[in-house]
PDB file of N, CA and C in Angstrom:
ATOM      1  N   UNK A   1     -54.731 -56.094  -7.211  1.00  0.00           N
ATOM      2  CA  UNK A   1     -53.762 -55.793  -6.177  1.00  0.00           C
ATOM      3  C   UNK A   1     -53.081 -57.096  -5.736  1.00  0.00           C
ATOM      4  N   UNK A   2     -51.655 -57.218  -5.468  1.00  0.00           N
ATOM      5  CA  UNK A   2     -51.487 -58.004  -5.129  1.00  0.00           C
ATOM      6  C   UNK A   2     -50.871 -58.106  -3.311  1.00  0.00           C
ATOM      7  N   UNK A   3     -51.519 -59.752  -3.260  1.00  0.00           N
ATOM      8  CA  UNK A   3     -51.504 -59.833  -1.621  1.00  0.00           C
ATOM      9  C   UNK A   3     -50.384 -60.885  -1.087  1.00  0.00           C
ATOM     10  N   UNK A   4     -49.714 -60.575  -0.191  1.00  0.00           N
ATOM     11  CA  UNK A   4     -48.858 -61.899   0.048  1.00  0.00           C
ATOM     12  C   UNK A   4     -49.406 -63.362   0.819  1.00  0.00           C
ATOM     13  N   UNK A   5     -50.639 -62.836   0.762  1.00  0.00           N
ATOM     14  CA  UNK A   5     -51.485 -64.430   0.943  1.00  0.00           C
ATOM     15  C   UNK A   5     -52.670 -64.630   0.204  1.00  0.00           C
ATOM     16  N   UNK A   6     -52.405 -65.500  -0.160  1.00  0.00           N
ATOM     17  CA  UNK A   6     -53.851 -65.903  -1.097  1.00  0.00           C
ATOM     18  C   UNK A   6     -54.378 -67.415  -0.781  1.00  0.00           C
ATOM     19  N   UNK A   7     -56.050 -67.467  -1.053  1.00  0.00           N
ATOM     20  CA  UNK A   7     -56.706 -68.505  -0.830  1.00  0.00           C
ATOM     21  C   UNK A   7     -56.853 -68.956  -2.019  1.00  0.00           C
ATOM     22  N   UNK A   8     -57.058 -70.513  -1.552  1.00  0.00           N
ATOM     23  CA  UNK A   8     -57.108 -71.932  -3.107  1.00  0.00           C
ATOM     24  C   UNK A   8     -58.008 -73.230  -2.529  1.00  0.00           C
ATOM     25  N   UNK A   9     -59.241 -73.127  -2.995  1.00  0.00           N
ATOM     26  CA  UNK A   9     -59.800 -73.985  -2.444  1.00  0.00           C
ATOM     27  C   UNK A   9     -59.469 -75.540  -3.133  1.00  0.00           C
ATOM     28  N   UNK A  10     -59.605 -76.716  -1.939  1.00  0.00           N
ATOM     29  CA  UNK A  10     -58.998 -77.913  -2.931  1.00  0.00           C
ATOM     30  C   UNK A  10     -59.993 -78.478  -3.431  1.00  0.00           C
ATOM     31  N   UNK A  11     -60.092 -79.027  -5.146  1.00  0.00           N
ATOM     32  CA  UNK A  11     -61.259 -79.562  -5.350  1.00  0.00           C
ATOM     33  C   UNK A  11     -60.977 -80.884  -5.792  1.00  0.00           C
ATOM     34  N   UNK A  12     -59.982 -82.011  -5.511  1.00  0.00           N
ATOM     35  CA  UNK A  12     -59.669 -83.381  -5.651  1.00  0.00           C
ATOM     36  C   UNK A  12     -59.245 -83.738  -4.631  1.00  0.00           C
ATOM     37  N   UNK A  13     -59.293 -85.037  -4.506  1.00  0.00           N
ATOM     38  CA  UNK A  13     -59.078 -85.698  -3.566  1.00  0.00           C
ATOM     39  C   UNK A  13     -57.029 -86.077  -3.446  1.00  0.00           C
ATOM     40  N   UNK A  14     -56.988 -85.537  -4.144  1.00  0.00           N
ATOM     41  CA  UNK A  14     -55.279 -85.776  -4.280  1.00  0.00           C
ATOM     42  C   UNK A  14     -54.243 -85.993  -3.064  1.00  0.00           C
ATOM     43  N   UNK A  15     -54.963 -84.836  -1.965  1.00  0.00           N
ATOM     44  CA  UNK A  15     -54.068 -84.110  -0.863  1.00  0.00           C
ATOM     45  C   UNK A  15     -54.780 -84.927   0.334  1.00  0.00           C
ATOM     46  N   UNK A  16     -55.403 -85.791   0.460  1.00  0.00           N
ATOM     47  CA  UNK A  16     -56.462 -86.500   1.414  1.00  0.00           C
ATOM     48  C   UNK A  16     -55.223 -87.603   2.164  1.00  0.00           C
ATOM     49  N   UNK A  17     -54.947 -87.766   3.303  1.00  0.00           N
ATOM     50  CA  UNK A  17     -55.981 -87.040   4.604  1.00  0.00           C
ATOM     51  C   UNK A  17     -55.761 -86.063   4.945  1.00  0.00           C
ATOM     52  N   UNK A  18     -54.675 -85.225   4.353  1.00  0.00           N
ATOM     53  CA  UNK A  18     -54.155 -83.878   4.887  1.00  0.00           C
ATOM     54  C   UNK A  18     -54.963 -82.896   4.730  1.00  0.00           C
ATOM     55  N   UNK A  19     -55.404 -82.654   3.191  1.00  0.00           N
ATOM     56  CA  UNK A  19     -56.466 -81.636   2.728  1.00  0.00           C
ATOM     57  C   UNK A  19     -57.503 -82.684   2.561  1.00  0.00           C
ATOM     58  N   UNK A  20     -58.987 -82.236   2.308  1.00  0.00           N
ATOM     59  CA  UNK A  20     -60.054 -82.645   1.945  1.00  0.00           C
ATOM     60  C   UNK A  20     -60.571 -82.126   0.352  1.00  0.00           C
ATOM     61  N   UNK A  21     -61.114 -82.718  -0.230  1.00  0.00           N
ATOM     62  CA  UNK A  21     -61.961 -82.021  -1.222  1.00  0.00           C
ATOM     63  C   UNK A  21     -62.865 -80.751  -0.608  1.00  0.00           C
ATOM     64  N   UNK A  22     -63.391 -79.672  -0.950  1.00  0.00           N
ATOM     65  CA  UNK A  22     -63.740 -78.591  -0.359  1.00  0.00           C
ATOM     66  C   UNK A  22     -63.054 -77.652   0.718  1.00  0.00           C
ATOM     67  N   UNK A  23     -61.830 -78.412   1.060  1.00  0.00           N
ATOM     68  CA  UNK A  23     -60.487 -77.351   2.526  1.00  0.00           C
ATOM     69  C   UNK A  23     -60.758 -76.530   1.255  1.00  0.00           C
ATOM     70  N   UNK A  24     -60.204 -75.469   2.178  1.00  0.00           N
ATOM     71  CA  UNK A  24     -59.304 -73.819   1.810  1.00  0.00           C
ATOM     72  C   UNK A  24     -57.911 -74.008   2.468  1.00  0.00           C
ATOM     73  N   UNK A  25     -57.053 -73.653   1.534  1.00  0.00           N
ATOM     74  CA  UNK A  25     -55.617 -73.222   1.748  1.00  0.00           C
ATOM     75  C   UNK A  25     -55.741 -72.179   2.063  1.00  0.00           C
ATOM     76  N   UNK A  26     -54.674 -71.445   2.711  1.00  0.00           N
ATOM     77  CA  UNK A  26     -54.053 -70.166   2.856  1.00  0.00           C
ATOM     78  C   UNK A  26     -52.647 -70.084   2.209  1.00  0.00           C
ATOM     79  N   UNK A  27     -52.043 -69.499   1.327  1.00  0.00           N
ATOM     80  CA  UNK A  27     -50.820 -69.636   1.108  1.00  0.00           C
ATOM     81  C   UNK A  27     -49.696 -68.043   1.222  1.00  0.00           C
ATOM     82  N   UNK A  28     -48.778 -68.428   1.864  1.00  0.00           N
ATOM     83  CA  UNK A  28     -47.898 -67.401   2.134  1.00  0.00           C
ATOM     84  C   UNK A  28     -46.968 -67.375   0.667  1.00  0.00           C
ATOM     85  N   UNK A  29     -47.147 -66.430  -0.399  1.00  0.00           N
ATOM     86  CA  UNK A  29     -46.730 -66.336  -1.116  1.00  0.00           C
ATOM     87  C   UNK A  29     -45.330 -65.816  -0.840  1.00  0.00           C
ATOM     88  N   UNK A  30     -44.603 -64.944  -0.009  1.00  0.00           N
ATOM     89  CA  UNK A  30     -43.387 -64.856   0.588  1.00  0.00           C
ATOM     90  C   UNK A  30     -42.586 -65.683   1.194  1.00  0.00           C
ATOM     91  N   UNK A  31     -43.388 -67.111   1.512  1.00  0.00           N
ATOM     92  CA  UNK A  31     -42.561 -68.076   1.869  1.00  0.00           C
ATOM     93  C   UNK A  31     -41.186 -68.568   1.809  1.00  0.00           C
ATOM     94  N   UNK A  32     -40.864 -68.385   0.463  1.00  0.00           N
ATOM     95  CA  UNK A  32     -39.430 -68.513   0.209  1.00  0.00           C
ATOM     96  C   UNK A  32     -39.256 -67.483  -0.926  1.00  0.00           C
ATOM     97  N   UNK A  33     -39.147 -66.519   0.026  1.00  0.00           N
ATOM     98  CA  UNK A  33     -38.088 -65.199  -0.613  1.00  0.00           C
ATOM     99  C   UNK A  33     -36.681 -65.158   0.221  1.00  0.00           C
ATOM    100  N   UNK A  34     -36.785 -65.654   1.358  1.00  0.00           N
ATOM    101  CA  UNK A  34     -35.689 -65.700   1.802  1.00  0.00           C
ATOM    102  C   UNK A  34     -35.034 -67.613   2.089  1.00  0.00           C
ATOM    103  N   UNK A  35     -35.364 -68.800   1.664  1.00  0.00           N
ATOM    104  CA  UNK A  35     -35.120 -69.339   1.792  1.00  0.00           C
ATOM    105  C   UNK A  35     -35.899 -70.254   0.970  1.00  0.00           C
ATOM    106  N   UNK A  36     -35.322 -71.201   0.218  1.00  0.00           N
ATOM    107  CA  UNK A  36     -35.614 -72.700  -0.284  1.00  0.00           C
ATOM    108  C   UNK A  36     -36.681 -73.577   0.368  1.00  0.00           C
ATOM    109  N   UNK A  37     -37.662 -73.785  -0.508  1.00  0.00           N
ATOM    110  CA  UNK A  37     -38.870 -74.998   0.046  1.00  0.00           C
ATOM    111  C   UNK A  37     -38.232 -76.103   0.265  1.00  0.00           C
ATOM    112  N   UNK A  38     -38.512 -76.973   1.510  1.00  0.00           N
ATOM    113  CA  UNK A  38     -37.670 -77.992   2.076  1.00  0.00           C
ATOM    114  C   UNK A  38     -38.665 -79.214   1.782  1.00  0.00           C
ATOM    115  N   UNK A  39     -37.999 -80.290   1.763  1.00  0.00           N
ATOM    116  CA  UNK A  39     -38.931 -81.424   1.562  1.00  0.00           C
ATOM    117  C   UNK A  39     -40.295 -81.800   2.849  1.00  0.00           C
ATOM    118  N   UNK A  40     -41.031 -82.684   2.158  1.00  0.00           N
ATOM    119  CA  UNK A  40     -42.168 -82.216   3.573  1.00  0.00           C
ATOM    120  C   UNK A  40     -43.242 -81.457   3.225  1.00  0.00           C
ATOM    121  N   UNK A  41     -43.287 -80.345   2.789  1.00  0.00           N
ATOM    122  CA  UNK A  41     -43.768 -79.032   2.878  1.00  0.00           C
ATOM    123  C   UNK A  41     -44.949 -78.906   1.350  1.00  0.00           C
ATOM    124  N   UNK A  42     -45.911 -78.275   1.924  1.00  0.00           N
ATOM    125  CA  UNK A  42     -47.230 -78.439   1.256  1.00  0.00           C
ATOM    126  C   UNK A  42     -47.112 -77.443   0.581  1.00  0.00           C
ATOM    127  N   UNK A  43     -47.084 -77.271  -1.125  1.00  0.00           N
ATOM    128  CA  UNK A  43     -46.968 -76.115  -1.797  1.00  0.00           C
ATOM    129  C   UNK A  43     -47.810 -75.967  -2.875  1.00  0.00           C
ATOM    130  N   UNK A  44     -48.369 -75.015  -3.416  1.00  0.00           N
ATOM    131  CA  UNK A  44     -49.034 -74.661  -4.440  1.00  0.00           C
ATOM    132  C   UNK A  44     -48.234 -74.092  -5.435  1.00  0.00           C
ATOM    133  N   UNK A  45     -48.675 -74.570  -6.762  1.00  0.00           N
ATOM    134  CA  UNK A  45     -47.813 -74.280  -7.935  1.00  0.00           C
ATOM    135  C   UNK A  45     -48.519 -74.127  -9.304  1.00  0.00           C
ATOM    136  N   UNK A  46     -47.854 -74.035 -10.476  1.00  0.00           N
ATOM    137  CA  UNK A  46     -48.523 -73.677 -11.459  1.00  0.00           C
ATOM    138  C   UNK A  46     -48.299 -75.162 -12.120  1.00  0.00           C
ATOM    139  N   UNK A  47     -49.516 -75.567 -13.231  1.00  0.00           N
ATOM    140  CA  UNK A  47     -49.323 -77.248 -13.456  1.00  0.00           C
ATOM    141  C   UNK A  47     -47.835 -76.612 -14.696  1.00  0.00           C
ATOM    142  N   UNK A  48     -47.135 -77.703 -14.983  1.00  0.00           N
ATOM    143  CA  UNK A  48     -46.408 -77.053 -15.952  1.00  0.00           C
ATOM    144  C   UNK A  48     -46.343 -76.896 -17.397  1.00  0.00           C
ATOM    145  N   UNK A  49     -47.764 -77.702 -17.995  1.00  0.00           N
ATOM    146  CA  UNK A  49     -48.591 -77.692 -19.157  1.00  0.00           C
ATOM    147  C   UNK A  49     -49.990 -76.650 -19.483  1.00  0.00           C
ATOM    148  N   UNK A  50     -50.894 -76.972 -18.260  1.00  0.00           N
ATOM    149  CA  UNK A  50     -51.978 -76.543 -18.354  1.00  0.00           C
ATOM    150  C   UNK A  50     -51.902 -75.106 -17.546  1.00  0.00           C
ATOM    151  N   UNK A  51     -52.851 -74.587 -17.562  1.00  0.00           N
ATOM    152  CA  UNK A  51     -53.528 -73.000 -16.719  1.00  0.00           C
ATOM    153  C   UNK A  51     -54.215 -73.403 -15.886  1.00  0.00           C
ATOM    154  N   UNK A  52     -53.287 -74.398 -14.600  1.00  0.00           N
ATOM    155  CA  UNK A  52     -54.278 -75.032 -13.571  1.00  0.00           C
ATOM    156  C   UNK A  52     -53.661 -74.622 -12.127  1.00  0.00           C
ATOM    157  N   UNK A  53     -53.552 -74.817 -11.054  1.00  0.00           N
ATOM    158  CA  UNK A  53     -52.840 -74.624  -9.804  1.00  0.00           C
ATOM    159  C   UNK A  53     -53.101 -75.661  -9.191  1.00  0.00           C
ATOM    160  N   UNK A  54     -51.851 -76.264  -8.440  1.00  0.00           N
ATOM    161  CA  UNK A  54     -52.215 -78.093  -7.927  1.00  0.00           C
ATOM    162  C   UNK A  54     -51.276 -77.611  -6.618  1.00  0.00           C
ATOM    163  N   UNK A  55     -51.562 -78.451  -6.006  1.00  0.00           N
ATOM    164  CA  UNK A  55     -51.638 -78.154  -4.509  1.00  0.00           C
ATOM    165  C   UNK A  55     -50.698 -79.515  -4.340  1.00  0.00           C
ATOM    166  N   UNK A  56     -49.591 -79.916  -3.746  1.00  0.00           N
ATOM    167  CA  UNK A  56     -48.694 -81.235  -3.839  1.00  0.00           C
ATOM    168  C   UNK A  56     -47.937 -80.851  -2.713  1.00  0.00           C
ATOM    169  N   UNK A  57     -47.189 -81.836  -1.836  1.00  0.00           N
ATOM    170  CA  UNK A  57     -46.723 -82.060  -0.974  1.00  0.00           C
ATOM    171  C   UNK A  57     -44.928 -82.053  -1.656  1.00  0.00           C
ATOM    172  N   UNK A  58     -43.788 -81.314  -1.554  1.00  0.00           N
ATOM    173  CA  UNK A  58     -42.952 -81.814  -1.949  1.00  0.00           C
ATOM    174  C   UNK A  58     -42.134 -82.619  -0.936  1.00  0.00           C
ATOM    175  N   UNK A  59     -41.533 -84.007  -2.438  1.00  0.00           N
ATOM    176  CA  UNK A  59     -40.697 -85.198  -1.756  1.00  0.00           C
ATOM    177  C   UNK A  59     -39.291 -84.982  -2.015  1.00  0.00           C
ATOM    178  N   UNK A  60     -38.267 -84.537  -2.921  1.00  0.00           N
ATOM    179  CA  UNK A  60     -37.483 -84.677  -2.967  1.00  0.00           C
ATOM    180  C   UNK A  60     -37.287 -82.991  -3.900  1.00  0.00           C
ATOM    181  N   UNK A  61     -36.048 -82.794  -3.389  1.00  0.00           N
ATOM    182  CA  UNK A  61     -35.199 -82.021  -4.269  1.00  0.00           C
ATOM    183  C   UNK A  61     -34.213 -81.916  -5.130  1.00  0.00           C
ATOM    184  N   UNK A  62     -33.949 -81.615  -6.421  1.00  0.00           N
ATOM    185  CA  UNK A  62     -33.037 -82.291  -7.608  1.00  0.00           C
ATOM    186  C   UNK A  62     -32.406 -80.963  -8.063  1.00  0.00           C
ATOM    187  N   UNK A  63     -30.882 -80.901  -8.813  1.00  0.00           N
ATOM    188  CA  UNK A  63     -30.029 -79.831  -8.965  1.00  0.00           C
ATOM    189  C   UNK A  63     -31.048 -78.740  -9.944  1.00  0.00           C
ATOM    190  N   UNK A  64     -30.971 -77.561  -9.329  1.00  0.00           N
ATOM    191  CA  UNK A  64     -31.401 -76.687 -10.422  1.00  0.00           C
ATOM    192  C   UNK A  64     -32.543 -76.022 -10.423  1.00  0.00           C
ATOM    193  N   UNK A  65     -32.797 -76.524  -8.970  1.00  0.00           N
ATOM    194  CA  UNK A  65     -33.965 -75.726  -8.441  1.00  0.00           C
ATOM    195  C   UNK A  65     -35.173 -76.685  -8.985  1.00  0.00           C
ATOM    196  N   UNK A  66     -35.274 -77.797  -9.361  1.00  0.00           N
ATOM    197  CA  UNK A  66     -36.468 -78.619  -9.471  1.00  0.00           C
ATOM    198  C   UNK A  66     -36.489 -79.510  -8.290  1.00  0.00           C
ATOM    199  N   UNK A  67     -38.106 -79.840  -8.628  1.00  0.00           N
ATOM    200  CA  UNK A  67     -38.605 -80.593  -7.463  1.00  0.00           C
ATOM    201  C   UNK A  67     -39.720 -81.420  -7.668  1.00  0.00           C
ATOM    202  N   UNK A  68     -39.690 -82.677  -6.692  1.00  0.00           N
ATOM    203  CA  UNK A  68     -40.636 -83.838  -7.159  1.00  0.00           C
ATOM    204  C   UNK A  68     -41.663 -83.371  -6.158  1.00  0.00           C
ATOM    205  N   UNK A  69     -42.936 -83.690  -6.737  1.00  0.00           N
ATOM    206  CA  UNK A  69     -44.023 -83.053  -5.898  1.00  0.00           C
ATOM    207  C   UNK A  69     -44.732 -84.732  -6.085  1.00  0.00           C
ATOM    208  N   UNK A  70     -45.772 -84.488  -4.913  1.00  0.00           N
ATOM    209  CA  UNK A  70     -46.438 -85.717  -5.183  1.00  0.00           C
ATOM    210  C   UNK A  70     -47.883 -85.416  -4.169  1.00  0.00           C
ATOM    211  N   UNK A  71     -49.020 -85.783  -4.494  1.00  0.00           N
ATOM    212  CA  UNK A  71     -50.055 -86.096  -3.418  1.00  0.00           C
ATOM    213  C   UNK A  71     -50.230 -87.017  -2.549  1.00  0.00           C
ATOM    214  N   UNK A  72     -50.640 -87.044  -1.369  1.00  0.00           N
ATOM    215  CA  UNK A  72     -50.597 -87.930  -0.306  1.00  0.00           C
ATOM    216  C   UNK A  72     -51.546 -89.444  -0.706  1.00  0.00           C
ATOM    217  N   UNK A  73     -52.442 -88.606  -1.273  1.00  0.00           N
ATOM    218  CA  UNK A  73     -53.282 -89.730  -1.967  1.00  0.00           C
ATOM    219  C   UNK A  73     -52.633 -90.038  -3.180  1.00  0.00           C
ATOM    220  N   UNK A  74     -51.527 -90.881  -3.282  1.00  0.00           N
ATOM    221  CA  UNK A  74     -50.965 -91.161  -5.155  1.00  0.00           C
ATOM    222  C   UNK A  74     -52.383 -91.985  -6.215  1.00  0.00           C
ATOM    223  N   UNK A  75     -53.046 -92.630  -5.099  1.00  0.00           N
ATOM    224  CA  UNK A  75     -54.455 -93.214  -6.227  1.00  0.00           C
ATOM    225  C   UNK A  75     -54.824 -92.368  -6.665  1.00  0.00           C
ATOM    226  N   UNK A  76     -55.044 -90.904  -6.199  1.00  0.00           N
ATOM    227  CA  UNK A  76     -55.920 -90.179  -7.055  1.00  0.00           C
ATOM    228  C   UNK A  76     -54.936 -88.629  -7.426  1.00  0.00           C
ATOM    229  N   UNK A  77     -53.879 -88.908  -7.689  1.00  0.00           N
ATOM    230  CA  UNK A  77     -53.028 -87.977  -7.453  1.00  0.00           C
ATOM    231  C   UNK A  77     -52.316 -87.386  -8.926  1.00  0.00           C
ATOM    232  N   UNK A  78     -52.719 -86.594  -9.328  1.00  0.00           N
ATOM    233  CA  UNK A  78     -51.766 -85.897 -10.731  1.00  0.00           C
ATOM    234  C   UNK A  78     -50.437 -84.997 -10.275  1.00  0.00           C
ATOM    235  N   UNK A  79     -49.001 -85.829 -10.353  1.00  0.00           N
ATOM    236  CA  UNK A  79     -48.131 -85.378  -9.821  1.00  0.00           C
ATOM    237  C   UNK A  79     -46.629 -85.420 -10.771  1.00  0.00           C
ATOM    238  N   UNK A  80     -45.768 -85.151  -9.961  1.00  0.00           N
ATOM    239  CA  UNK A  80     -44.645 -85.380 -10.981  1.00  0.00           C
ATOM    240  C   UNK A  80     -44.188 -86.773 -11.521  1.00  0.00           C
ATOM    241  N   UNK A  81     -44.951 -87.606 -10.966  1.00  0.00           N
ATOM    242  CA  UNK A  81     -45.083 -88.859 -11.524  1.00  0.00           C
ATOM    243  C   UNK A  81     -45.345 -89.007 -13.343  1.00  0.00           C
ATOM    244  N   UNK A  82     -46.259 -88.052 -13.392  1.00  0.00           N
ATOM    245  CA  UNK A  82     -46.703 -87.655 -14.782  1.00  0.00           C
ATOM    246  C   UNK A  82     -46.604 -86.772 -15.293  1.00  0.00           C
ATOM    247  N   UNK A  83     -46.432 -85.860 -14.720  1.00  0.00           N
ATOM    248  CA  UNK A  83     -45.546 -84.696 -15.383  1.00  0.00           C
ATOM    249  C   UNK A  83     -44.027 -84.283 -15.392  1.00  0.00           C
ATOM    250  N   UNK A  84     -43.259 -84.941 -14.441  1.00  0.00           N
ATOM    251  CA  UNK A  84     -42.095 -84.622 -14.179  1.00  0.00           C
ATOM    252  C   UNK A  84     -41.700 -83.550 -12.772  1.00  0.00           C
ATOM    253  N   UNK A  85     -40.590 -83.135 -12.969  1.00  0.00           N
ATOM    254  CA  UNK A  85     -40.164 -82.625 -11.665  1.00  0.00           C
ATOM    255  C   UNK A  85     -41.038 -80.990 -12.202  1.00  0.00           C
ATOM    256  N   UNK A  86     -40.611 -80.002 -11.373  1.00  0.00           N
ATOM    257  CA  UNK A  86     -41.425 -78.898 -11.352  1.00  0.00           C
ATOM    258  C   UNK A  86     -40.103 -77.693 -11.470  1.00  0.00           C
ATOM    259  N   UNK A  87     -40.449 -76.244 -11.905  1.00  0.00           N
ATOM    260  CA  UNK A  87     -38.948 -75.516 -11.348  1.00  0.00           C
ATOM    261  C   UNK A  87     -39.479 -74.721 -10.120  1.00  0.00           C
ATOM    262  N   UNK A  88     -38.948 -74.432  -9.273  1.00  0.00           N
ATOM    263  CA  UNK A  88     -39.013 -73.408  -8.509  1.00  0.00           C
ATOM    264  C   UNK A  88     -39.601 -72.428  -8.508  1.00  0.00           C
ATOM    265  N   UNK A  89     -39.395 -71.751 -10.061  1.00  0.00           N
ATOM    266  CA  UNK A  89     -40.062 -70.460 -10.186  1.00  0.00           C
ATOM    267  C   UNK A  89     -41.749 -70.855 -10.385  1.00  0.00           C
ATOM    268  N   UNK A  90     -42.144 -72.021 -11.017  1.00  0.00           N
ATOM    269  CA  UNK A  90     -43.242 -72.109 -11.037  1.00  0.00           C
ATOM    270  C   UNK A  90     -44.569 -72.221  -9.223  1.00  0.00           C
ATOM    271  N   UNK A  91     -43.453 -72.421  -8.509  1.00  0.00           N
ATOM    272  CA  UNK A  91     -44.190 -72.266  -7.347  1.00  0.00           C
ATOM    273  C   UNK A  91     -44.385 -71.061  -6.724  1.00  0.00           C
ATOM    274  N   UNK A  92     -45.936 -70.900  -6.157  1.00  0.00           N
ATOM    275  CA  UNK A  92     -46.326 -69.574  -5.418  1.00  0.00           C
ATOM    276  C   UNK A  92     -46.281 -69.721  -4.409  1.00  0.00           C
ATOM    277  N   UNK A  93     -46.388 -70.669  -3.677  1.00  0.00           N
ATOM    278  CA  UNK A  93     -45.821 -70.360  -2.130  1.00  0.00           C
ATOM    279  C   UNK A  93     -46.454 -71.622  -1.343  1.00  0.00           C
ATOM    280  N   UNK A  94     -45.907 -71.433   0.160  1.00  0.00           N
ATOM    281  CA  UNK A  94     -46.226 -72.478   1.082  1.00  0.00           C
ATOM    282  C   UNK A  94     -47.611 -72.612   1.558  1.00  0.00           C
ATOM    283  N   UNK A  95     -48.308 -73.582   1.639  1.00  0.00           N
ATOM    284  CA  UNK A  95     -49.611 -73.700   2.561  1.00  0.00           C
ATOM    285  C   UNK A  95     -49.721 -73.453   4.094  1.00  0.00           C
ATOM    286  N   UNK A  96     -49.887 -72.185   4.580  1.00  0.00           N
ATOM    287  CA  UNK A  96     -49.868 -72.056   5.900  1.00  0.00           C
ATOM    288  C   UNK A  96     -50.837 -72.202   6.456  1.00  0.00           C
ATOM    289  N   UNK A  97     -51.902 -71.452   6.394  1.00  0.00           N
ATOM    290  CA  UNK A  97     -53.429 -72.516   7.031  1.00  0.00           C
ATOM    291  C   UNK A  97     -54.134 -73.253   6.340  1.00  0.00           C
ATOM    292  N   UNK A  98     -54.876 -74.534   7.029  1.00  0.00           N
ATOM    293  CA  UNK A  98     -55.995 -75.368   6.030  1.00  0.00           C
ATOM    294  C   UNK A  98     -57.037 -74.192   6.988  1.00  0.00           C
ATOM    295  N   UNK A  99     -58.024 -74.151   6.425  1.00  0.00           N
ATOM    296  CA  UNK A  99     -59.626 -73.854   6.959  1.00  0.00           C
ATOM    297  C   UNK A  99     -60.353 -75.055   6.358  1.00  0.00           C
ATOM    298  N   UNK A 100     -60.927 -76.007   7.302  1.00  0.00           N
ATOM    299  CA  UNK A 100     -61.762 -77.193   7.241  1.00  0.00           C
ATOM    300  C   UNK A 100     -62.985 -76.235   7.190  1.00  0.00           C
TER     301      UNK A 100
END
């Protein structure tokens, strides 16, 4: 069944100090049905190689519906640094609650 919120627990240190290793996300998968993810904004996405889901903060926005994602922690951070920008469609939605 599908739900318009779903949980993602974080298991790297990538998202630190914001997320922790072991937080729970909440994510509003409807987030942007009616409007564009803005820079700032904590999103979960699909990696764009692997069958993984990464959790990244986006920094910038580029024509075409891509976007530079990055972790707060870049030392320990797998981001578009190394993979490149991301598309839009590959994102599921905004992080609306942490649960510590």
């Amino acid at each position: 069944m599908w739900l318009p919120l779903k949980r993602f627990k974080i298991i790297d240190r990538s998202m630190e100090p914001a997320l922790l290793e072991g937080d729970y996300v909440i994510v509003n998968r409807l987030a942007y049905l009616f409007r564009e993810p803005k820079i700032g904004e904590i999103i979960v996405f699909k990696h764009p190689t692997k069958r993984q889901f990464l959790v990244k903060r986006i920094v910038n926005k580029l024509k075409n519906g891509l976007y530079i994602v990055t972790g707060d922690n870049t030392e320990k951070s797998l981001d578009s640094r190394s993979f490149g920008p991301i598309r839009s469609n590959s994102i599921v939605g905004k992080v609306s609650v942490i649960v510590k």
